[in-house]
Protein backbone atom coordinates (compact mmCIF):
# COMPACT_ATOMS: atom_id res chain seq x y z
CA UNK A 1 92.97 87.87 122.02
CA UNK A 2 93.64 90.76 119.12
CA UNK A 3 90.76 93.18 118.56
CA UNK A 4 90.71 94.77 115.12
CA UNK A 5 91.78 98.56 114.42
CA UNK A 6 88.49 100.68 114.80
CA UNK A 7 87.06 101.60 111.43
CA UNK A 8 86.79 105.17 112.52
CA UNK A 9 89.48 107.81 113.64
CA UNK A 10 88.59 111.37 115.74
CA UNK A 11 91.18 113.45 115.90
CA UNK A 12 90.40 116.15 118.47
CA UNK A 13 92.29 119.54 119.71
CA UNK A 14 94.03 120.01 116.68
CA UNK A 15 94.73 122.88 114.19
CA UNK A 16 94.15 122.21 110.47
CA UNK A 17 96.15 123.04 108.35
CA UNK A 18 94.21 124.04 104.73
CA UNK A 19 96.69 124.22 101.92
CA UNK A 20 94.67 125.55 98.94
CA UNK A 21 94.35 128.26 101.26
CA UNK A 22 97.03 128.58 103.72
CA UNK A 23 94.11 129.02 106.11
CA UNK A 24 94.75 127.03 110.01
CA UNK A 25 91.77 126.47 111.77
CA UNK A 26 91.41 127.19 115.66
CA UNK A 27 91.14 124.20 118.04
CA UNK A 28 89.33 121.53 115.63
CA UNK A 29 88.18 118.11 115.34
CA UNK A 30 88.48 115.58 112.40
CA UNK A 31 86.76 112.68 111.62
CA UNK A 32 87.23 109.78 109.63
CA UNK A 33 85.69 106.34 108.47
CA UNK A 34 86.56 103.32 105.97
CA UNK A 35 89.83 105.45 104.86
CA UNK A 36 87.73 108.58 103.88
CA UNK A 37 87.85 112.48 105.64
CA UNK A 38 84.30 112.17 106.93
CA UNK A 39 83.92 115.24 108.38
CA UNK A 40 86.00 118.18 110.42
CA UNK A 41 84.63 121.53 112.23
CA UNK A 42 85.81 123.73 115.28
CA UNK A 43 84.64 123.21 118.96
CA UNK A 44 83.40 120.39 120.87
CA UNK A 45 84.15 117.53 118.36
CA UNK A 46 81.60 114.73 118.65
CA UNK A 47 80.95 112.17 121.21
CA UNK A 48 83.18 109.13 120.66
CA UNK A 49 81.88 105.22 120.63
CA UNK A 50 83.17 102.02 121.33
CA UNK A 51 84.05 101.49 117.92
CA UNK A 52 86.26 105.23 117.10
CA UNK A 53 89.73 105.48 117.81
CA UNK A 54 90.48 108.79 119.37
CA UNK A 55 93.63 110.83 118.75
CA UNK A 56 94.24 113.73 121.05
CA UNK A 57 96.41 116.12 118.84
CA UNK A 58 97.48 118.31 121.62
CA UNK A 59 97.26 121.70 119.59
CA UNK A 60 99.46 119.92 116.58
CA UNK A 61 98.89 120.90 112.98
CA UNK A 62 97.05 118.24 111.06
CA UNK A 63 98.10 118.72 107.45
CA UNK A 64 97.47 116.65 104.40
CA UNK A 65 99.54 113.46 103.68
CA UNK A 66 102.94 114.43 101.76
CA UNK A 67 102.95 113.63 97.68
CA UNK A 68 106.60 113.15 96.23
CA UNK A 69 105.72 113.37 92.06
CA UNK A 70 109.50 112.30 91.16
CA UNK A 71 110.33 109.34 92.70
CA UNK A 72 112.41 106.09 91.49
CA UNK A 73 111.29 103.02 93.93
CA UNK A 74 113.12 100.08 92.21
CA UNK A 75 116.52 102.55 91.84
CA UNK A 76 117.54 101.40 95.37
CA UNK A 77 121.42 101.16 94.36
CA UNK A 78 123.76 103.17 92.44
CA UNK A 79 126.02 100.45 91.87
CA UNK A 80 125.28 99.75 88.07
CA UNK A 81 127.53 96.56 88.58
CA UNK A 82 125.47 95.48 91.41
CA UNK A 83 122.32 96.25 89.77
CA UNK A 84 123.05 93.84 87.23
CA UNK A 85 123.06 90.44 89.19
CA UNK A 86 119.40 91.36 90.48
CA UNK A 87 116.51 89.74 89.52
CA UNK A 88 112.92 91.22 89.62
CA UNK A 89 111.87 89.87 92.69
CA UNK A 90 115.29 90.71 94.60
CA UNK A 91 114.84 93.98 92.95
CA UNK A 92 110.44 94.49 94.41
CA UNK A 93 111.39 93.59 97.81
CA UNK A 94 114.17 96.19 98.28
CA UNK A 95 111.47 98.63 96.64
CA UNK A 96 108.74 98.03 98.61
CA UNK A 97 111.00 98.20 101.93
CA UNK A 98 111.54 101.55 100.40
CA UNK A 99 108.36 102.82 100.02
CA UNK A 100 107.33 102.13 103.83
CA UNK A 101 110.17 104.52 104.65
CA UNK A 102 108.83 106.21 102.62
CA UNK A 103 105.60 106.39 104.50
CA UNK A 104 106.91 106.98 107.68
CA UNK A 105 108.88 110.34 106.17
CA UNK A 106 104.82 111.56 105.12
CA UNK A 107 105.04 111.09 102.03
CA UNK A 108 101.59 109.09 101.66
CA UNK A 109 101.30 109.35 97.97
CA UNK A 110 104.44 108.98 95.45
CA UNK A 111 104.34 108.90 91.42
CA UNK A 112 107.37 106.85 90.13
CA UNK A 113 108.19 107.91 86.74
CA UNK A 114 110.17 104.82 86.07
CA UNK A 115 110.29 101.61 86.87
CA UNK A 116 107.92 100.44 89.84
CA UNK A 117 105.00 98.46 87.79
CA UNK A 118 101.58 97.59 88.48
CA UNK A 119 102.07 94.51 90.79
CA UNK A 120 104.01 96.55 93.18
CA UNK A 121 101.26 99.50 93.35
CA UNK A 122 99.10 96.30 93.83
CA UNK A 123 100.56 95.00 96.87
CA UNK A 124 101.07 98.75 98.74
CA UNK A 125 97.19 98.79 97.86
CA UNK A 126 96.61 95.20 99.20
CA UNK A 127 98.49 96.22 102.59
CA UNK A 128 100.96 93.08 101.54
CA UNK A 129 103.49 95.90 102.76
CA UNK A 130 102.78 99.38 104.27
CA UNK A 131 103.94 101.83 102.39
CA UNK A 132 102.45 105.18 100.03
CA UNK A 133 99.56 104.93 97.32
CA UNK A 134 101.64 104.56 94.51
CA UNK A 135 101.09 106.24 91.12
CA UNK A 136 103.38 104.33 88.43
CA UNK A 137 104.32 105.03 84.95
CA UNK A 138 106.13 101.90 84.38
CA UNK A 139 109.19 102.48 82.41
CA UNK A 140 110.40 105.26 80.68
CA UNK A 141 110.68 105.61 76.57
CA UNK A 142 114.27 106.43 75.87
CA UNK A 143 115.67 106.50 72.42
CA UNK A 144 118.87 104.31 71.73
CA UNK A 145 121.68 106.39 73.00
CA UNK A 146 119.74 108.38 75.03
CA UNK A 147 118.91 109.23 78.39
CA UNK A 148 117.96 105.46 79.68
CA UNK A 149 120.13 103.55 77.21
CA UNK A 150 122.59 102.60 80.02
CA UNK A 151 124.24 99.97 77.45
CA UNK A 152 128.91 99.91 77.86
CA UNK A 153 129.84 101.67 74.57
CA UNK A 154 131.45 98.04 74.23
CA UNK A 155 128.01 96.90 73.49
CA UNK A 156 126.85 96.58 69.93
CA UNK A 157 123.71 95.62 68.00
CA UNK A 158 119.88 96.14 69.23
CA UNK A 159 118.98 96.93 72.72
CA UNK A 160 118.09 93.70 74.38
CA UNK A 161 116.20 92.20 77.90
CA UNK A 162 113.31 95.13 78.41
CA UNK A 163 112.21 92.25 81.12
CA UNK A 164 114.55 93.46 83.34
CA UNK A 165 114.16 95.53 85.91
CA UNK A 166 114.99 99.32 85.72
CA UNK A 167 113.80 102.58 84.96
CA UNK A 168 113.49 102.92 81.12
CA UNK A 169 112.72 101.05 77.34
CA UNK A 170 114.18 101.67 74.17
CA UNK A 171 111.84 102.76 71.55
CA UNK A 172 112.82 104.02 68.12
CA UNK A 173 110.85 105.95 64.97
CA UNK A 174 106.85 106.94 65.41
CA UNK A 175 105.88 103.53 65.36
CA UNK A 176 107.46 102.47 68.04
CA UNK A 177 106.71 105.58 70.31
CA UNK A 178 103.28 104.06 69.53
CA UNK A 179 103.51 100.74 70.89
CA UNK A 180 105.94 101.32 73.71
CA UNK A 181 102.93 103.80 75.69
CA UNK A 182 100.18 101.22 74.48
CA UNK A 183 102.30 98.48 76.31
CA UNK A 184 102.70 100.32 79.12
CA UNK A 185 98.86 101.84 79.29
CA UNK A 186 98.48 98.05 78.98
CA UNK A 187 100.22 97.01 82.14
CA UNK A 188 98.35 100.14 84.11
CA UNK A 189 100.81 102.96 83.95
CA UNK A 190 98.95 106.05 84.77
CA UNK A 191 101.25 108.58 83.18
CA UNK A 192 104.17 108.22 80.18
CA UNK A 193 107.47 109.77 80.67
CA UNK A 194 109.78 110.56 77.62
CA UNK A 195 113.19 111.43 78.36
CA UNK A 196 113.76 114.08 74.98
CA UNK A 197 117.47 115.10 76.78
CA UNK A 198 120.21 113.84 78.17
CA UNK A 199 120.55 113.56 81.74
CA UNK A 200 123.55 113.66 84.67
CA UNK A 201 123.60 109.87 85.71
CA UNK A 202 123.48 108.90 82.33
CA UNK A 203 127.80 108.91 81.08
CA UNK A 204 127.21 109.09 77.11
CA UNK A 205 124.99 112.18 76.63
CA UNK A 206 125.00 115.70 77.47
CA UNK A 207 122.31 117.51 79.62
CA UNK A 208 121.94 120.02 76.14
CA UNK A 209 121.37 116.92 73.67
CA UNK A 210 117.38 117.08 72.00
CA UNK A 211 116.40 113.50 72.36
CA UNK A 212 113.18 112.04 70.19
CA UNK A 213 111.99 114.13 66.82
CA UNK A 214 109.19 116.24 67.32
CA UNK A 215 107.47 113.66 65.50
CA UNK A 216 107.96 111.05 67.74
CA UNK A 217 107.31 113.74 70.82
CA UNK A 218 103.57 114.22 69.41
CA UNK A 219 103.14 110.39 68.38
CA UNK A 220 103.53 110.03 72.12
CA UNK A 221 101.44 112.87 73.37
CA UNK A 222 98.96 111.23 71.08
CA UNK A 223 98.87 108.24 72.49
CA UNK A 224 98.62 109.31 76.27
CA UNK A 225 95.44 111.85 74.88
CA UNK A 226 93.73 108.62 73.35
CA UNK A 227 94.52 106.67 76.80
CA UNK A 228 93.20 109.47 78.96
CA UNK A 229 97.02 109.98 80.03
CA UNK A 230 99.51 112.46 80.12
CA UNK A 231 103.24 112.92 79.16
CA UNK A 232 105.93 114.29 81.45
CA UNK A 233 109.07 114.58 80.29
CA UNK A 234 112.68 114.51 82.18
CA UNK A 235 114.57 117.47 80.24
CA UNK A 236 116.85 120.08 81.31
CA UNK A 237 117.91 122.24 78.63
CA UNK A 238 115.14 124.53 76.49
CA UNK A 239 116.42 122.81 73.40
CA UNK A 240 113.87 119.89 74.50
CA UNK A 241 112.08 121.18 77.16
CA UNK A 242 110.55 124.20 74.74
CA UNK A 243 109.70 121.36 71.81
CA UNK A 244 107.96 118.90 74.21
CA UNK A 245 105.95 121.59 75.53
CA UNK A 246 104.88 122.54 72.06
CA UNK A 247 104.60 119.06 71.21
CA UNK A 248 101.38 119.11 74.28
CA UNK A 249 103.43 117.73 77.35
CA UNK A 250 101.38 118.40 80.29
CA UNK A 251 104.79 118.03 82.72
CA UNK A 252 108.43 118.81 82.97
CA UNK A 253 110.65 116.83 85.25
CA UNK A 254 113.85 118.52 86.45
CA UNK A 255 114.30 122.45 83.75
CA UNK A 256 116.91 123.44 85.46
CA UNK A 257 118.17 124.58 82.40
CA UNK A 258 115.20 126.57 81.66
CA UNK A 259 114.79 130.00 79.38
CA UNK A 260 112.09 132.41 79.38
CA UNK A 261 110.19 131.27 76.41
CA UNK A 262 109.74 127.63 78.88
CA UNK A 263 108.47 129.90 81.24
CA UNK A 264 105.74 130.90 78.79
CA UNK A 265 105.23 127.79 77.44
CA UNK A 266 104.51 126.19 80.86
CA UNK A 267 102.30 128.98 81.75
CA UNK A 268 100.17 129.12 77.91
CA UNK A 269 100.01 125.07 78.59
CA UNK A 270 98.94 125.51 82.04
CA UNK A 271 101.43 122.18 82.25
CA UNK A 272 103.34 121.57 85.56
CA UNK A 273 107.20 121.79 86.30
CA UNK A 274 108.74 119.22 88.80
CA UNK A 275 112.24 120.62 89.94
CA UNK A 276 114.27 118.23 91.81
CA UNK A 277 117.17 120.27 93.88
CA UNK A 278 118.10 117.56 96.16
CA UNK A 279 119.36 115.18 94.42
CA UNK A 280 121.87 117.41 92.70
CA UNK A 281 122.89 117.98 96.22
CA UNK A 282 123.44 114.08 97.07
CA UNK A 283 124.74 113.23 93.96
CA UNK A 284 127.51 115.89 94.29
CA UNK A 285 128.84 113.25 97.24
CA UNK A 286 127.30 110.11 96.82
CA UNK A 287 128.53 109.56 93.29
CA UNK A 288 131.77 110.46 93.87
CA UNK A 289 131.56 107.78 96.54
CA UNK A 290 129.93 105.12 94.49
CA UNK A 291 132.14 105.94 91.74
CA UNK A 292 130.34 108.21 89.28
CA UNK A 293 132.51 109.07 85.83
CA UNK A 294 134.17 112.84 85.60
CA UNK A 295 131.67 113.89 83.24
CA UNK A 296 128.93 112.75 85.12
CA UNK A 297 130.16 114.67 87.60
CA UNK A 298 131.04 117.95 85.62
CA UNK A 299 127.11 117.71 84.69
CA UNK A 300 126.16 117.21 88.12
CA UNK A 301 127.70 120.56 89.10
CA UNK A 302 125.99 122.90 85.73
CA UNK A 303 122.73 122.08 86.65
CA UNK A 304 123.00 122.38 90.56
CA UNK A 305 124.72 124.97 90.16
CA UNK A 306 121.38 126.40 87.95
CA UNK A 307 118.44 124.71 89.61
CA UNK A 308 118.01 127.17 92.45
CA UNK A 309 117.92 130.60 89.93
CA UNK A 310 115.25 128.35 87.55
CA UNK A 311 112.99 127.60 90.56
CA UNK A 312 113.05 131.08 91.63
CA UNK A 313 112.11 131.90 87.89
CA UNK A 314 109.21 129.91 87.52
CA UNK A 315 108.28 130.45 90.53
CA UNK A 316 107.95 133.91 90.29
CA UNK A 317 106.08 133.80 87.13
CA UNK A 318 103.35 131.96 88.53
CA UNK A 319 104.28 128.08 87.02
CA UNK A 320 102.26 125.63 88.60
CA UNK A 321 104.93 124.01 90.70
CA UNK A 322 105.20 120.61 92.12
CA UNK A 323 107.59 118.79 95.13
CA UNK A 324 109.63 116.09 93.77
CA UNK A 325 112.96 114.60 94.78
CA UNK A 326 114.64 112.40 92.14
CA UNK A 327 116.57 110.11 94.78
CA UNK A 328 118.29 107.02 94.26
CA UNK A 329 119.79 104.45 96.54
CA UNK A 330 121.50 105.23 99.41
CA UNK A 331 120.24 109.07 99.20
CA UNK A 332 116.57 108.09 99.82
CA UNK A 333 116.29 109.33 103.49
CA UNK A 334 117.11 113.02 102.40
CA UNK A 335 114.10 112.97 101.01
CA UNK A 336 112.54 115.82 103.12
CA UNK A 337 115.58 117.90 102.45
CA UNK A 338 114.08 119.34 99.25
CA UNK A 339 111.77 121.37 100.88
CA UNK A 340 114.88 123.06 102.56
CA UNK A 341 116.29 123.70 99.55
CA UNK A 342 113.42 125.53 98.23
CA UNK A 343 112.48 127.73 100.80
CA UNK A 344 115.15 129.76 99.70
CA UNK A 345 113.14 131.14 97.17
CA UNK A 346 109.51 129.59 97.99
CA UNK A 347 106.86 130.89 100.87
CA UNK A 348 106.22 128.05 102.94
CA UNK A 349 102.57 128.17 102.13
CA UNK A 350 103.35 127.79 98.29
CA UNK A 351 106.13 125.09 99.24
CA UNK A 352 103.36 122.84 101.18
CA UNK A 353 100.85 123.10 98.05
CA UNK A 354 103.62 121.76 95.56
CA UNK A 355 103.59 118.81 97.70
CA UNK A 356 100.08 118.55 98.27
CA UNK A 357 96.98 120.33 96.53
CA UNK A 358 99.07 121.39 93.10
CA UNK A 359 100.48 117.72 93.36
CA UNK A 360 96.82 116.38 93.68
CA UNK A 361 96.17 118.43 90.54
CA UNK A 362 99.08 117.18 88.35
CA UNK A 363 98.24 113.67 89.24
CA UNK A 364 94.21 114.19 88.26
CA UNK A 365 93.31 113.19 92.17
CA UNK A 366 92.32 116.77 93.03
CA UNK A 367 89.84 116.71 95.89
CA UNK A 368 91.37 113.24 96.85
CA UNK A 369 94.54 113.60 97.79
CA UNK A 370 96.44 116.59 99.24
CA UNK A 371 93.51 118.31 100.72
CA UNK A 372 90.94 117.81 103.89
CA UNK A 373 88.03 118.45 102.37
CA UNK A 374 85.25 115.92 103.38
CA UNK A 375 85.79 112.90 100.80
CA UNK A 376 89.64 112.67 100.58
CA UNK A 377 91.29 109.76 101.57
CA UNK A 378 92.20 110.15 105.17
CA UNK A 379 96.05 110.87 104.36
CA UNK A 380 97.39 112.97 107.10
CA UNK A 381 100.34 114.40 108.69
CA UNK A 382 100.41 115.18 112.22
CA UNK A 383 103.42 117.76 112.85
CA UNK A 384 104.50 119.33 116.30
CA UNK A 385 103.92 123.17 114.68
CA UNK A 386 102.72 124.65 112.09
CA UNK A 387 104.99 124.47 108.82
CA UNK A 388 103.54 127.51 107.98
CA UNK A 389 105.90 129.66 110.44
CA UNK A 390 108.52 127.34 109.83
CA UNK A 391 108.52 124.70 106.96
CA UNK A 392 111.67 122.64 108.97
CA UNK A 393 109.25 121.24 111.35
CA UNK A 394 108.73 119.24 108.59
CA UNK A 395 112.15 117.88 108.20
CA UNK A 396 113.28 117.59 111.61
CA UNK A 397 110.27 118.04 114.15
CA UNK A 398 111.03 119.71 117.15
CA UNK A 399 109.57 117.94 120.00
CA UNK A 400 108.01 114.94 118.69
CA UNK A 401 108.39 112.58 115.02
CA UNK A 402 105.82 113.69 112.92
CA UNK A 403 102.68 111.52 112.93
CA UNK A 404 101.44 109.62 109.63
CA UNK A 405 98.12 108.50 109.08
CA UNK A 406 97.44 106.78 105.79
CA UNK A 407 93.72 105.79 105.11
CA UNK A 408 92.53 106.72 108.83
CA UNK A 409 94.70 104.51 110.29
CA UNK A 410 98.03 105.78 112.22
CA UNK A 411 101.27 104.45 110.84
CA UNK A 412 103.31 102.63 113.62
C-alpha cells in the first residue's frame, strides 16, 4: 500500500541562505505547506506531526530555487537537418525530458524566450512531467532575413509553416509587429522577444546588422505595454541594442557588444541585461562538431572573445544583471558552468541574486520566486556549503549532489 507525500516539509539544522541580502542565518528551521514557504526562524524548529515530512539539513545552506531567464527548451539539437523531420510532438517530448534535467541541475524556474508554448508550461504545471515552472514567450518576432529566418538562400518567396516547431516567426512592417505579439499574448506568452540584430547561429547576418525600424521596435513595445508585457530583445551590437532601449525595452539578451551609452540606457530604463557567456564557450566546440559554417564560427569567437569585458562593464556600473545560459542541444548539461564564468568578474553574492531575487524581479514574480520570505513558492536548493565562500559548490558539490525541492516537495 502507497501513502501519499506529506503536504508539509520541515527542514531543520540548516543555514539560510538570504540573497537580497547576502545575509546566512545560524542553525535554522524552515517550514513549508501546499507548495508555499510557510514560515522559517532560528532555534528549536517546531514539533513535527504525523503528517510533516522532516528533512535534517545537517548544517547545509538552504538557498532559493535556481532561475535560468535565457533558456531554449524545444532547441534540443543542433542538427538543422535533423530538426527538420520532427514533428511537434517528437519535438515536446525531447523538451520536456529537458526541462526535468533541468530541475535536477536547480534550476526550478526557467523563462524560454523562444519556442516552448503554453501546453508545455501546462503539463510541467500539471506534474504530467517533473520539471521547472516555466515562463514562455512563445516564439520570437524576427524580420525576413533576420536573426530567426533560418530559410537556405535557395529558398525564395514568403516565409512559410509558422506551425512548426522552433524558436522564432517572421513578421514584417508595423502592422504585422502588431499582430504577431497579439497572437502570441493570445496563446499565453508572458513576455515578447524581438531579435533587432543578427546573431552567431544564424549563417546570413552579421552580429552588427540593426534588425526591425524603430518604428516597428515601438509598435512592439506598444503592444506588450497594452498586454501588461514586456519586450526583451536578443542584440549584441549598440547599433540595436541602444535603439531598442530607447524604443522602451525593459530587457537585453546577450550585449556583448555593448558601449557606454547602453550602459546608460540600461541604467536611465532601470531595464535588465541577460549575458549569456557559456554558450559562446560550447559553441566554440560543439559547432565545429555538429558542423557550424566558418562565419558562424568567426562570429562565435568576436563576441566571446567580448562578453567577459561587457559583463565586467555593466556590472560595475550597477546594471541590474540577470543569470542566463543560451544552451542548445547537446550543451544543455553545462548549464551551471555560467556561473563559473562570471565569477571572474562577479562577487558571489551578486552572482546568486542574478539567478534568483534580480531574476524574480525581471520576470514580475518578486517575493515569489528567488527569495525565502514567508509566501514564496517552496523552491529550494539544498547545497553541501555555502556558495557564498565559494560559488562552485554550486556546480560541482563537494560531498554530496545538491538537493532540489520544487513546491515543498524533494526532487528524486
Amino acid at each position: 500500500m502507497t501513502h501519499p507525500t506529506p503536504a508539509r516539509l520541515l527542514i531543520t539544522n540548516a543555514h539560510l541562505l538570504h540573497p537580497e541580502t547576502a545575509e546566512v542565518t545560524d542553525a535554522s528551521w524552515l517550514e513549508a505547506a501546499d507548495g508555499r514557504i510557510t514560515a522559517h526562524g532560528t532555534g528549536r524548529p517546531p514539533a513535527a506531526t504525523e503528517d510533516v515530512r522532516v528533512l535534517d539539513a545537517r548544517g547545509a545552506t538552504v538557498l532559493p530555487g535556481l532561475i535560468d531567464a535565457h533558456v531554449h527548451a524545444l532547441l534540443t539539437s543542433i542538427d538543422a537537418t535533423e530538426q527538420r523531420s520532427w514533428s511537434a510532438g517528437y519535438a515536446t517530448v525531447r523538451a520536456l525530458k529537458e526541462a526535468e534535467r533541468m530541475l535536477r541541475r536547480g534550476f526550478t524556474t526557467v523563462r524560454d524566450v523562444g519556442g516552448a508554448d503554453h501546453g508545455m508550461a501546462r503539463a510541467l504545471t500539471e506534474g504530467l512531467m517533473p520539471g521547472p515552472r516555466l515562463i514562455h514567450g512563445g516564439k520570437a518576432l524576427s524580420q525576413t532575413g533576420g536573426h530567426g529566418d533560418l530559410r537556405p538562400l535557395s529558398e525564395d518567396g514568403a516565409p512559410c509553416c509558422g506551425h512548426r516547431p522552433g524558436f522564432a516567426r517572421i513578421a514584417d512592417g508595423v502592422d504585422a509587429v502588431r499582430a504577431a505579439p497579439r497572437d502570441e499574448f493570445r496563446k499565453g506568452a508572458h513576455h515578447l522577444k524581438l531579435l533587432v540584430s543578427g546573431g552567431v547561429a544564424s549563417p546570413h547576418d552579421e552580429v552588427s546588422a540593426v534588425q526591425y525600424s524603430d518604428a516597428e521596435m515601438a509598435a512592439a513595445v506598444e503592444e506588450a505595454t497594452n498586454h501588461n508585457r514586456y519586450v526583451t530583445v536578443h542584440a549584441y551590437h549598440p547599433r540595436g541594442i541602444n535603439r531598442a532601449l530607447r524604443a522602451g525595452v525593459r530587457c537585453v539578451e546577450h550585449g556583448n557588444l555593448l558601449d557606454d551609452e547602453t550602459i546608460q540606457l540600461l541604467l536611465q530604463g532601470d531595464a535588465f541585461l541577460v549575458p549569456t557567456l557559456v554558450t559562446y564557450e560550447q559553441l566554440a566546440t560543439a559547432g565545429r562538431r555538429a558542423g557550424m559554417s566558418e562565419t558562424s564560427l568567426r562570429k562565435v569567437d568576436d563576441v566571446r572573445e567580448a562578453g567577459l569585458g561587457a559583463l565586467e562593464k555593466a556590472h560595475r556600473a550597477g546594471v541590474n544583471l540577470v543569470y542566463g545560459t543560451d544552451l542548445l542541444g547537446p550543451m544543455h548539461p553545462h548549464q551551471l558552468d555560467e556561473f563559473t564564468l562570471r565569477a571572474q568578474v562577479q562577487p558571489p553574492a551578486d552572482l546568486i541574486r542574478s539567478a534568483t531575487s534580480t531574476a524574480a524581479r525581471l520576470l514580475g514574480m518578486e517575493g515569489a520566486i528567488g527569495t525565502l520570505a514567508v509566501g514564496a513558492h517552496a523552491d529550494l536548493l539544498v547545497t553541501d556549503a555555502n556558495p557564498l565562500d565559494d560559488i562552485s559548490t554550486l556546480v560541482t558539490p563537494r560531498h554530496l549532489p545538491n538537493r532540489v525541492i520544487k513546491a515543498g516537495s524533494p526532487v528524486t
